[in-house]
PDB file of N, CA and C in Angstrom:
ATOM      1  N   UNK A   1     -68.078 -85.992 -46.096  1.00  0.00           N
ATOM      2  CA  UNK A   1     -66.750 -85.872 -45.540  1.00  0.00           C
ATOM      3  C   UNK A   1     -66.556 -86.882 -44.425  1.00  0.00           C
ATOM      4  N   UNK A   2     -65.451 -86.995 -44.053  1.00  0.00           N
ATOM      5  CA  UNK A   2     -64.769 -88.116 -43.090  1.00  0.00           C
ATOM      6  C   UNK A   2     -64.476 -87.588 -42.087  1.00  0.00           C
ATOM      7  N   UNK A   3     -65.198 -86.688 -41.407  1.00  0.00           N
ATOM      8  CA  UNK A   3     -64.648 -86.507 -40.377  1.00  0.00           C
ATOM      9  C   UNK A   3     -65.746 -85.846 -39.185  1.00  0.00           C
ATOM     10  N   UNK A   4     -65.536 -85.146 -37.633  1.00  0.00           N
ATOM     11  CA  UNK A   4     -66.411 -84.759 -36.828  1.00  0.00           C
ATOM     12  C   UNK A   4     -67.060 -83.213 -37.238  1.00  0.00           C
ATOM     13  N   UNK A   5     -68.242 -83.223 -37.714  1.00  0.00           N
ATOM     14  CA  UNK A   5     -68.003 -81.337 -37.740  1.00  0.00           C
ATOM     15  C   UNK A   5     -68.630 -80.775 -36.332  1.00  0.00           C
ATOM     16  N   UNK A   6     -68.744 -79.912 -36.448  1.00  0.00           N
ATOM     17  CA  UNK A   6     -69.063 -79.079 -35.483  1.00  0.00           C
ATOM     18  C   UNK A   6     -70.593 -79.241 -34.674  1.00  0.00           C
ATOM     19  N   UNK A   7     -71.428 -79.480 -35.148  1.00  0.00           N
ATOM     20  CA  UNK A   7     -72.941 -80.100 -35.082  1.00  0.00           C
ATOM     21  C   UNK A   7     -72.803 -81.079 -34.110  1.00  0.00           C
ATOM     22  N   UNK A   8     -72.133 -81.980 -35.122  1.00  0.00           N
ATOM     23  CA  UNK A   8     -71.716 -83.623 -34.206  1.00  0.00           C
ATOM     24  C   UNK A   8     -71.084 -83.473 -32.726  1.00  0.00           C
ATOM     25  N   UNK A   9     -70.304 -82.476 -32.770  1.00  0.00           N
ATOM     26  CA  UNK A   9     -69.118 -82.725 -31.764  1.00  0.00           C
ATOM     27  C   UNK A   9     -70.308 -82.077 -30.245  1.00  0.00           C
ATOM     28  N   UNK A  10     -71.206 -80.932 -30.881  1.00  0.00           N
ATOM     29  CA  UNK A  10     -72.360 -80.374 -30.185  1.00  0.00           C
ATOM     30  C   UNK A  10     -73.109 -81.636 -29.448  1.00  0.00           C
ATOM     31  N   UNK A  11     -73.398 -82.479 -30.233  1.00  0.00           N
ATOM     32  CA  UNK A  11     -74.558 -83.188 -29.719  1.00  0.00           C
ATOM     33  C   UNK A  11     -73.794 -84.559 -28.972  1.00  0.00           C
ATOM     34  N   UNK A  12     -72.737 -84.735 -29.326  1.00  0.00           N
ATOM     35  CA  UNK A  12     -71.891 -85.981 -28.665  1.00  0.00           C
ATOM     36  C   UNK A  12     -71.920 -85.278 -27.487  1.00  0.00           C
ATOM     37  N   UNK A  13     -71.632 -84.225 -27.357  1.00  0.00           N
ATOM     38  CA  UNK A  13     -71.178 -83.088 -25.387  1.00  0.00           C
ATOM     39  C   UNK A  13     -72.423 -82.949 -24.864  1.00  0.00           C
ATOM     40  N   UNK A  14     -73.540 -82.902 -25.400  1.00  0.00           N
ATOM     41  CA  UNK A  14     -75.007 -83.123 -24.727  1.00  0.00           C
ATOM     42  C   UNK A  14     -75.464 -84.552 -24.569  1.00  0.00           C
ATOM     43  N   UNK A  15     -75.244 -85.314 -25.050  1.00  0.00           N
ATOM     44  CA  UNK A  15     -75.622 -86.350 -24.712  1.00  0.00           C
ATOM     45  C   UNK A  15     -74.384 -87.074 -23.988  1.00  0.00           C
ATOM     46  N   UNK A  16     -73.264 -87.115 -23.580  1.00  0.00           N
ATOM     47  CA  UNK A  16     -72.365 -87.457 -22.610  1.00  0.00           C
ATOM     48  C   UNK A  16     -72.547 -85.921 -21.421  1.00  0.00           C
ATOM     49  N   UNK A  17     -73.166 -84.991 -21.407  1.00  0.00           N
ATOM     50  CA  UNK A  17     -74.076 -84.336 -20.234  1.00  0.00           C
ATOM     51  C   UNK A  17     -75.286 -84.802 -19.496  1.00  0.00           C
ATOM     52  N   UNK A  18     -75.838 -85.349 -20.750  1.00  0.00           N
ATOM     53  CA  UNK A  18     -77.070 -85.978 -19.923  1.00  0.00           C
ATOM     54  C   UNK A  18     -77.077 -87.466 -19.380  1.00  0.00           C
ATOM     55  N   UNK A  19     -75.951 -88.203 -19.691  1.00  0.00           N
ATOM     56  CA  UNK A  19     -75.318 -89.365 -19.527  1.00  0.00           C
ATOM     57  C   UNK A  19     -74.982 -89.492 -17.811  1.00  0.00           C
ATOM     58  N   UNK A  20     -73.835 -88.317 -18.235  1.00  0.00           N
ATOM     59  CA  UNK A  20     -73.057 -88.458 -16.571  1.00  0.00           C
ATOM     60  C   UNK A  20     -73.801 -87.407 -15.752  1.00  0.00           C
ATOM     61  N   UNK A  21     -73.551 -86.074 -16.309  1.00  0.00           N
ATOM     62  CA  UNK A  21     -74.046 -85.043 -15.479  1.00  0.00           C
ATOM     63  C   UNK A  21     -72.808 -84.402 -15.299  1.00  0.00           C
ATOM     64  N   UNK A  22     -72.786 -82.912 -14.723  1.00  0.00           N
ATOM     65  CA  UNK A  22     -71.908 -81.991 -14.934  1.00  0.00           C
ATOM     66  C   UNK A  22     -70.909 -82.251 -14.180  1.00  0.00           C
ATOM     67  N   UNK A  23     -71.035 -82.703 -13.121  1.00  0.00           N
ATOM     68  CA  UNK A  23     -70.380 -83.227 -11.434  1.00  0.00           C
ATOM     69  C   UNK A  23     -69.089 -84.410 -12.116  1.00  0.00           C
ATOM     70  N   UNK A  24     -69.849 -85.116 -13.154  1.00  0.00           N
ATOM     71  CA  UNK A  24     -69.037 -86.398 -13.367  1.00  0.00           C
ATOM     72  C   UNK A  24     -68.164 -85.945 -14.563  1.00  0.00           C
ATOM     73  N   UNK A  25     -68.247 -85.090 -15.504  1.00  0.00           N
ATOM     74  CA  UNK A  25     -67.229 -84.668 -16.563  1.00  0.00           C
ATOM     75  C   UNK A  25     -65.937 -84.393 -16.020  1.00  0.00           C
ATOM     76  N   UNK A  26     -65.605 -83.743 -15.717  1.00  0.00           N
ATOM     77  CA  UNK A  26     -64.126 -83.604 -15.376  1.00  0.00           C
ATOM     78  C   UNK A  26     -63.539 -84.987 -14.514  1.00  0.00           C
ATOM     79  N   UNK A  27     -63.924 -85.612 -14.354  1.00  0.00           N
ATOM     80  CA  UNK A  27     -63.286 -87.239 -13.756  1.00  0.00           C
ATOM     81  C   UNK A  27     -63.252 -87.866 -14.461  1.00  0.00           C
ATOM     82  N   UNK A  28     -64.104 -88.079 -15.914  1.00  0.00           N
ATOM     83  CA  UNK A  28     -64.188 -88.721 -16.867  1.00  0.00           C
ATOM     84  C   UNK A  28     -63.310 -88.173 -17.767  1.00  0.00           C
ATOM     85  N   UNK A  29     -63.416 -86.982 -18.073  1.00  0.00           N
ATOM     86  CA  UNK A  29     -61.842 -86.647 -19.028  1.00  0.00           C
ATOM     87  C   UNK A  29     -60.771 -86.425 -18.273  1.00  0.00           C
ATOM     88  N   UNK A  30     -60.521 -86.620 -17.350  1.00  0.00           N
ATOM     89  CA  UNK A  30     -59.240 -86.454 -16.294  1.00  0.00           C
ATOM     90  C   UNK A  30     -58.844 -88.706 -16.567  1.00  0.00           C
ATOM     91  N   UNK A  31     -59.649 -89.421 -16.351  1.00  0.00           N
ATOM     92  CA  UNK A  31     -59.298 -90.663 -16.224  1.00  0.00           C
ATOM     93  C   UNK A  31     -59.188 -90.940 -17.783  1.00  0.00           C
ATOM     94  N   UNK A  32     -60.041 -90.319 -18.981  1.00  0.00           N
ATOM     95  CA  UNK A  32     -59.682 -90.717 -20.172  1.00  0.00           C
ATOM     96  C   UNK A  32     -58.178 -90.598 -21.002  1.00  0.00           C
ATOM     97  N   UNK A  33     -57.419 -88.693 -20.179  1.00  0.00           N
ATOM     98  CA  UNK A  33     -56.548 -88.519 -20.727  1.00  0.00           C
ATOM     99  C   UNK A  33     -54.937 -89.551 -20.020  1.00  0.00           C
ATOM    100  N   UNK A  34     -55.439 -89.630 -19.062  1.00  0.00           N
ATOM    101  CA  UNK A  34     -54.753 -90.620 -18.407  1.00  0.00           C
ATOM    102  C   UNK A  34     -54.480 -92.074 -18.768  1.00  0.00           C
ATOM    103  N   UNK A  35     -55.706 -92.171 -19.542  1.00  0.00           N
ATOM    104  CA  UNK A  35     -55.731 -93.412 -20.183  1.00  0.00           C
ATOM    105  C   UNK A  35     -54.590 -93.450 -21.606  1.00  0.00           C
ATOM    106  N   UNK A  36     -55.054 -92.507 -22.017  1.00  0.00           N
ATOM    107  CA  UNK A  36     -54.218 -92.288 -23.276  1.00  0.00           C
ATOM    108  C   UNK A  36     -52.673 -91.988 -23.179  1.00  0.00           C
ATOM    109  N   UNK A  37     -52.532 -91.216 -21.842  1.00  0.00           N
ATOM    110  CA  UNK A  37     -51.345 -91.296 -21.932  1.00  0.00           C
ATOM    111  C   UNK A  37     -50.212 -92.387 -21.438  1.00  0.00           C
ATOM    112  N   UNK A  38     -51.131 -93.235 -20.607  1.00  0.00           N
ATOM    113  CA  UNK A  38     -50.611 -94.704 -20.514  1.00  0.00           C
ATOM    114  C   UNK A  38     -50.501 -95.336 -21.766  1.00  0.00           C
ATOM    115  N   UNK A  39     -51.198 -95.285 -22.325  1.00  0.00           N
ATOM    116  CA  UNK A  39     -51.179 -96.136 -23.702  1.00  0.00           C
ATOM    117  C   UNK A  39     -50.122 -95.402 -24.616  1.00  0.00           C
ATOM    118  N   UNK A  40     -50.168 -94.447 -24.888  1.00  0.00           N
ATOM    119  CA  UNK A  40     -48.855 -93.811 -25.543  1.00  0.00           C
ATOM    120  C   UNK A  40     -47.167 -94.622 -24.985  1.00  0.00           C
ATOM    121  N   UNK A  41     -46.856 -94.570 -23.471  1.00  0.00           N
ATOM    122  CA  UNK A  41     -46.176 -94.676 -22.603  1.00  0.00           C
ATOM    123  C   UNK A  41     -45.599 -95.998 -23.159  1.00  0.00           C
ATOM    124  N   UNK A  42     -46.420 -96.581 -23.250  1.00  0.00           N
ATOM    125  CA  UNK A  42     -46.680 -98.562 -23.314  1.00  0.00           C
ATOM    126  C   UNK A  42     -46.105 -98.594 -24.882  1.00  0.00           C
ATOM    127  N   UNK A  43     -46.966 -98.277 -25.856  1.00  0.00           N
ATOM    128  CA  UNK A  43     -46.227 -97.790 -27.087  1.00  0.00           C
ATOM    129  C   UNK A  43     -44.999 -97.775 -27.436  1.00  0.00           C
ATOM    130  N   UNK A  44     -44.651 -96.352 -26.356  1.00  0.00           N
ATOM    131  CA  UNK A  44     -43.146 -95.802 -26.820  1.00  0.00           C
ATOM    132  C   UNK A  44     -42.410 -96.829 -26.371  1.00  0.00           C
ATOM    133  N   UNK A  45     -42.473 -97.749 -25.543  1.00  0.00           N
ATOM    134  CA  UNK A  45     -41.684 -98.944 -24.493  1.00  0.00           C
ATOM    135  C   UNK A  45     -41.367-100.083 -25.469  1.00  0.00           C
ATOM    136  N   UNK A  46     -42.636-100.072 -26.054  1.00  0.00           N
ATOM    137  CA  UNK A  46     -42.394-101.462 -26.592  1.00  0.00           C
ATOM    138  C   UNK A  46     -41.900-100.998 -28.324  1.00  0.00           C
ATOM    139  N   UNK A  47     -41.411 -99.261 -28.990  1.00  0.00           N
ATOM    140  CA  UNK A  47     -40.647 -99.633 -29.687  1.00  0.00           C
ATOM    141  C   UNK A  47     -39.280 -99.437 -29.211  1.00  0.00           C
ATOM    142  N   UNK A  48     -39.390 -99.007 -28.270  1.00  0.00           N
ATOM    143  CA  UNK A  48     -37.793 -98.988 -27.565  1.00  0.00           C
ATOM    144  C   UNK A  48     -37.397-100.410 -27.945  1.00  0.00           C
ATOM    145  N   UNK A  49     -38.145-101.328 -27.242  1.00  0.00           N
ATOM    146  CA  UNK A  49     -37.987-102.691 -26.989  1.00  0.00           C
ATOM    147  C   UNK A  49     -37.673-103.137 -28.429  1.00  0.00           C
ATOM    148  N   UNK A  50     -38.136-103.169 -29.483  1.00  0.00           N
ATOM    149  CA  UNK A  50     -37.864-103.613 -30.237  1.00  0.00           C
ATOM    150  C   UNK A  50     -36.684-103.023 -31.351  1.00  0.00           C
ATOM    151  N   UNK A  51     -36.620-101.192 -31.273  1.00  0.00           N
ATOM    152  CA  UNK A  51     -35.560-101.012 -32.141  1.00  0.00           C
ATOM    153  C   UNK A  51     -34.833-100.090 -31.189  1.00  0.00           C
ATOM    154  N   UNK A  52     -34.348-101.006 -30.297  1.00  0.00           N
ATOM    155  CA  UNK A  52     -32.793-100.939 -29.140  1.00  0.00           C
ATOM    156  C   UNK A  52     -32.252-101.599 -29.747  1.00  0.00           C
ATOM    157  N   UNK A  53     -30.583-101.170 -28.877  1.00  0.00           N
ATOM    158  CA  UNK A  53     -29.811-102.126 -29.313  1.00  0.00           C
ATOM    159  C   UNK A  53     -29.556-103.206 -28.776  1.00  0.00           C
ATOM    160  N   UNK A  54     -29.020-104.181 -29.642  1.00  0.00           N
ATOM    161  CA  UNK A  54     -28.729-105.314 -29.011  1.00  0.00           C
ATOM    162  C   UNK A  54     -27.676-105.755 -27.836  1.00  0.00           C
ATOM    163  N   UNK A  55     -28.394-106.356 -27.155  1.00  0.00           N
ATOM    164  CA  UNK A  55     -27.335-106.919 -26.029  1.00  0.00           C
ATOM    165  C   UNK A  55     -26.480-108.339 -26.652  1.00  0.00           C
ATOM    166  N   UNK A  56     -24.878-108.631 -26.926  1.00  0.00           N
ATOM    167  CA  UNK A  56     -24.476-109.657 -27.030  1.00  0.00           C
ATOM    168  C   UNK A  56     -24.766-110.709 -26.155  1.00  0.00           C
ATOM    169  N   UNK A  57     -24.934-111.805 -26.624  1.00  0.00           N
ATOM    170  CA  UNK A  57     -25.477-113.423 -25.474  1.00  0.00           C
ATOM    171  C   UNK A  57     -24.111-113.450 -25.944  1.00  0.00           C
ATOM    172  N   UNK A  58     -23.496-114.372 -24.847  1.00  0.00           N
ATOM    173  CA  UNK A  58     -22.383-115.258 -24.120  1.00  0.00           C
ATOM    174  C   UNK A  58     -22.483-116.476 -24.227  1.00  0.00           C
ATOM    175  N   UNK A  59     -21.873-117.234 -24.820  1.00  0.00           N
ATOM    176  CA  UNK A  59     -22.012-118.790 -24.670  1.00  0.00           C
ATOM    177  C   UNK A  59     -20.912-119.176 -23.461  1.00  0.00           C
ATOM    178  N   UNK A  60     -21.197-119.782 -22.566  1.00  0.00           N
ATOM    179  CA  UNK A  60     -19.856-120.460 -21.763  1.00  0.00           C
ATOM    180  C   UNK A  60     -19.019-121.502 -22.019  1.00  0.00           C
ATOM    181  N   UNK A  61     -19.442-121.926 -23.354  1.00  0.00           N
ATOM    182  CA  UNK A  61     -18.162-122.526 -23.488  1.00  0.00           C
ATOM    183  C   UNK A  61     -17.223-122.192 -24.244  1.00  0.00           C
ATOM    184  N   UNK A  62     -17.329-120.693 -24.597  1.00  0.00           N
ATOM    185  CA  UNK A  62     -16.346-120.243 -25.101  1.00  0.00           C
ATOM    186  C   UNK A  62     -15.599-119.351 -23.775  1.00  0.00           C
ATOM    187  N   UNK A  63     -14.787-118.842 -24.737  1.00  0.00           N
ATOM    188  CA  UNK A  63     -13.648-117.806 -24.099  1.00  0.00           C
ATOM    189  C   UNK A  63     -14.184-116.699 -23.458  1.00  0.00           C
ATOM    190  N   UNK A  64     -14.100-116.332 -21.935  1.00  0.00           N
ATOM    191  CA  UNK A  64     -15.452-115.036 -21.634  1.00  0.00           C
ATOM    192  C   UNK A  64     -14.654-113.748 -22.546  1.00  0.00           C
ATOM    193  N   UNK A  65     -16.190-113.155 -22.583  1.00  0.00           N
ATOM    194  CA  UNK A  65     -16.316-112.390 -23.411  1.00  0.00           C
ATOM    195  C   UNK A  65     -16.298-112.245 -25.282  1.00  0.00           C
ATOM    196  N   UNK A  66     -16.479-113.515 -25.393  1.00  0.00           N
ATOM    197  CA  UNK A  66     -16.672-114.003 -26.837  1.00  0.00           C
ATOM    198  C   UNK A  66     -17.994-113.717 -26.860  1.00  0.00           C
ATOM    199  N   UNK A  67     -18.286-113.116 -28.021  1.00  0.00           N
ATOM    200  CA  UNK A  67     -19.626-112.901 -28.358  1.00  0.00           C
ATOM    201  C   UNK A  67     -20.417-114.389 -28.944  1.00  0.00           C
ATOM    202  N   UNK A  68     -21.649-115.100 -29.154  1.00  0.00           N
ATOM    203  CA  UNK A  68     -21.901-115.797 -29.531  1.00  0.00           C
ATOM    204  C   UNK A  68     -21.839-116.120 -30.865  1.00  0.00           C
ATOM    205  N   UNK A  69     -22.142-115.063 -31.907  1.00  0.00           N
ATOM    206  CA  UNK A  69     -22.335-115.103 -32.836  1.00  0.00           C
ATOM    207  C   UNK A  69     -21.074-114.812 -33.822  1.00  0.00           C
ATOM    208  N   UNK A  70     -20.024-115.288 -32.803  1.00  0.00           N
ATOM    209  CA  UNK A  70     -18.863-115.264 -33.542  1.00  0.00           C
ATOM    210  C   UNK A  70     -18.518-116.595 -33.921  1.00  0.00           C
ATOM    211  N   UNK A  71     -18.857-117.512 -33.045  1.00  0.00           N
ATOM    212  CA  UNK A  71     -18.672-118.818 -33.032  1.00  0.00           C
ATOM    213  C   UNK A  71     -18.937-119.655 -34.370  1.00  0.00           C
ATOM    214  N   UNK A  72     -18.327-120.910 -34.692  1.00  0.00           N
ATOM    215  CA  UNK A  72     -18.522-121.180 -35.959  1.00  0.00           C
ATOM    216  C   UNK A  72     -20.030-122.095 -35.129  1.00  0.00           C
ATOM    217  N   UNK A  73     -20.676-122.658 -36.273  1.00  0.00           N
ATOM    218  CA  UNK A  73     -22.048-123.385 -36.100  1.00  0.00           C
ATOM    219  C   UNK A  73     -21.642-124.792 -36.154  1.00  0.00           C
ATOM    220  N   UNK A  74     -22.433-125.125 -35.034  1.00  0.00           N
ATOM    221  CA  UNK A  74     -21.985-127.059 -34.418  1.00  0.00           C
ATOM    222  C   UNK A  74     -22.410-127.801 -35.301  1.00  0.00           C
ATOM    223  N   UNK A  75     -24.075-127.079 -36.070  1.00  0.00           N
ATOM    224  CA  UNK A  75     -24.546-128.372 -37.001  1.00  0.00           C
ATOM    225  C   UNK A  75     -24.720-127.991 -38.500  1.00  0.00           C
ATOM    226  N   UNK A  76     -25.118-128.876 -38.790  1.00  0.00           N
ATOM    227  CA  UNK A  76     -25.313-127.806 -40.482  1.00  0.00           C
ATOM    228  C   UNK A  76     -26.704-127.398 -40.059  1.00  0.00           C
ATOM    229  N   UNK A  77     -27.653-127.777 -39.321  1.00  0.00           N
ATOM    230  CA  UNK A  77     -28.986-126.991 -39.173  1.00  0.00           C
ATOM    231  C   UNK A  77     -28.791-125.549 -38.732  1.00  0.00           C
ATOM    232  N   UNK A  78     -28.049-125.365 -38.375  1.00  0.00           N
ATOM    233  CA  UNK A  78     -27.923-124.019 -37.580  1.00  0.00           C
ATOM    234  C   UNK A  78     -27.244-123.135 -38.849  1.00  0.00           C
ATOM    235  N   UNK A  79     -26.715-123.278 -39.703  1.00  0.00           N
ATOM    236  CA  UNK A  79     -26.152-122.775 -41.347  1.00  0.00           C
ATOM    237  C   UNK A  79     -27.369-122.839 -42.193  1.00  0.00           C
ATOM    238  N   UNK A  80     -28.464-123.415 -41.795  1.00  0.00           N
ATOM    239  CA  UNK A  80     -29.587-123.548 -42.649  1.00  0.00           C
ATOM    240  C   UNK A  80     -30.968-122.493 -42.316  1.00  0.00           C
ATOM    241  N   UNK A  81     -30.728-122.549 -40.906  1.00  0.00           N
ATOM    242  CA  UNK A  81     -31.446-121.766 -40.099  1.00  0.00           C
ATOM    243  C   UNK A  81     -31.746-120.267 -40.874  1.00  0.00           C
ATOM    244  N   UNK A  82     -33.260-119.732 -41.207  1.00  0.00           N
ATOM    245  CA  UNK A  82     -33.278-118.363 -41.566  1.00  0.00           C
ATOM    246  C   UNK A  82     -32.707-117.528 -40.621  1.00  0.00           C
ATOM    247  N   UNK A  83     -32.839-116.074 -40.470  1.00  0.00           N
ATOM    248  CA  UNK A  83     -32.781-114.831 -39.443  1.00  0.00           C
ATOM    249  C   UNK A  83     -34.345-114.685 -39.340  1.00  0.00           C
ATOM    250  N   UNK A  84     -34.036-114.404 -38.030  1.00  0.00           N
ATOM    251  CA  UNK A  84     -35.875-114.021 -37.629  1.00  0.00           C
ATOM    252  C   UNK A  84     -36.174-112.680 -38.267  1.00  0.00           C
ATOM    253  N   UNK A  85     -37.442-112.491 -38.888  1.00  0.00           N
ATOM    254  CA  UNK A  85     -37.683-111.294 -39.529  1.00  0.00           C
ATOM    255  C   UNK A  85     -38.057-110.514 -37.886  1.00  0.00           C
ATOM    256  N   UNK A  86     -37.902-108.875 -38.566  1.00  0.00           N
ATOM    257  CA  UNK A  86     -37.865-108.071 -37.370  1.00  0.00           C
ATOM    258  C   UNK A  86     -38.785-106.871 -37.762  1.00  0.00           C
ATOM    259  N   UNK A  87     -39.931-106.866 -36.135  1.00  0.00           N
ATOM    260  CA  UNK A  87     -41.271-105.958 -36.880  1.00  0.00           C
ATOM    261  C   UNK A  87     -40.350-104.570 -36.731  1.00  0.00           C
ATOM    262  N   UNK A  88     -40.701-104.105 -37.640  1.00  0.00           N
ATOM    263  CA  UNK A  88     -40.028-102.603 -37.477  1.00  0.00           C
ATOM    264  C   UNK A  88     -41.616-101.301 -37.645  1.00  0.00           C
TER     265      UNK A  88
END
């Protein structure tokens, strides 16, 4: 099987006892869960970051409040141009 059984999980907690010692366990899972929950935190941020919504860019030489992507395209490269793929 693929996974921790019960035996294992026994002898991983004795040997991280005889590692740190009884004094040092609770600082070590107090800084681990902390760890994790930073990392979750960071996670959730960066899919915010990516499936938020978009903010319109402004070009100034248009009319304020013209969105950019209303504008017709200056070159033909920019009509040729793909869309950036987006990690989802």
């Amino acid at each position: 099987m693929m996974g921790i059984g019960m035996g294992e999980m026994v002898i991983i907690l004795l040997i991280v006892l005889v590692l740190f010692g009884a004094k040092r366990i609770p600082e070590i899972s107090a800084s681990f869960g902390k760890g994790i929950r930073e990392f979750k935190k960071n996670i959730g941020d960066v899919q915010d970051s990516v499936t938020g919504p978009e903010t319109p860019r402004y070009d100034s030489r248009l009319n304020v409040g013209e969105p950019l992507a209303r504008r017709e395209p200056a070159t033909p490269d920019e009509t040729t141009r793909p869309e950036p793929k987006r990690l989802v």
